[in-house]
Protein backbone atom coordinates (compact mmCIF):
# COMPACT_ATOMS: atom_id res chain seq x y z
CA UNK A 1 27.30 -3.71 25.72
CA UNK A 2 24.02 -2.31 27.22
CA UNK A 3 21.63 -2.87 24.65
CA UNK A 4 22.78 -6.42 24.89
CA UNK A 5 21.96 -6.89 28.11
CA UNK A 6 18.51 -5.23 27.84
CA UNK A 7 16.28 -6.70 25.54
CA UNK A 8 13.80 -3.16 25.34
CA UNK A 9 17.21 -1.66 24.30
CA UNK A 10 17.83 -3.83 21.65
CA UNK A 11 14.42 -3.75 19.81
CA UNK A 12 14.80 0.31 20.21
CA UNK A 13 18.07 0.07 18.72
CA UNK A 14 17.22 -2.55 16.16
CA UNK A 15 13.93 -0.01 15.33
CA UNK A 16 16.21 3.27 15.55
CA UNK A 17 18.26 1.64 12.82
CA UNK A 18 15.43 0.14 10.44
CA UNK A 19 14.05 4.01 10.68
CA UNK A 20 17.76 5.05 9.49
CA UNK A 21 18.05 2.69 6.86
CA UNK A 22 14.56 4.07 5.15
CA UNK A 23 14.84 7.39 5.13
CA UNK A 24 18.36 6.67 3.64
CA UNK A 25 16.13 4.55 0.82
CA UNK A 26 13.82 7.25 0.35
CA UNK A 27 15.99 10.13 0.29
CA UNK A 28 18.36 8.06 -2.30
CA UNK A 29 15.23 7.37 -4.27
CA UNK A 30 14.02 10.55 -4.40
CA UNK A 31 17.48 11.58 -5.60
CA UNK A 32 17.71 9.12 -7.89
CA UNK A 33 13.57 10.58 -9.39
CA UNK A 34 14.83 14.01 -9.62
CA UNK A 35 18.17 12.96 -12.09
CA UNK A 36 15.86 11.40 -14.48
CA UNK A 37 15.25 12.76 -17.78
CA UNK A 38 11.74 12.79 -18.99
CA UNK A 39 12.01 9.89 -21.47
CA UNK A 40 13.59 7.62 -18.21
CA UNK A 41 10.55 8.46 -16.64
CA UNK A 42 8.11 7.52 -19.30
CA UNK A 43 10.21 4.24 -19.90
CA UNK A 44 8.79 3.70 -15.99
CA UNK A 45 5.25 4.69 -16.58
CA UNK A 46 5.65 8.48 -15.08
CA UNK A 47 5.83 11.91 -16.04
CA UNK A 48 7.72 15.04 -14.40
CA UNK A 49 4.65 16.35 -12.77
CA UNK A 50 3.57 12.89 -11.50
CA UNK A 51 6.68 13.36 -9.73
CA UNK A 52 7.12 16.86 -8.71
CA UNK A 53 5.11 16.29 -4.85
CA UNK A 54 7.36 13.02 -4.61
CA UNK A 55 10.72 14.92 -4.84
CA UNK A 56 10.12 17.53 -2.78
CA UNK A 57 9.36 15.86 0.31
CA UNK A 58 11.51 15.78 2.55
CA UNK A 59 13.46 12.19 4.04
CA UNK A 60 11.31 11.32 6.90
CA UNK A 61 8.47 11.20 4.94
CA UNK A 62 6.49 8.34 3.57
């Protein structure tokens, strides 16, 4: 009810929620990087150490 009366609301809430749904992505991504098996990988162009620094960051970061 409030952040539909206030448009600044909204927008924060609308942001607050797109923030949310990406670290979500990245965390299930990340998650989804670590379970693959080193022939997976090479099917997508990678190796294990290309992705070692990917999989260990953590959520919030890009």
């Amino acid at each position: 009810m409030f952040a539909t009366s206030h448009p600044a609301m909204s927008r924060a809430a609308r942001r607050l929620g797109t923030l949310f749904a990406t670290w979500r992505d990245r965390h299930r991504e990340r998650q989804q990087l670590a379970a693959m098996g080193e022939r997976e990988l090479r099917d997508i162009g990678l190796a294990a150490s290309d992705i070692r620094s990917e999989i260990s960051k953590p959520f919030w970061r890009g």
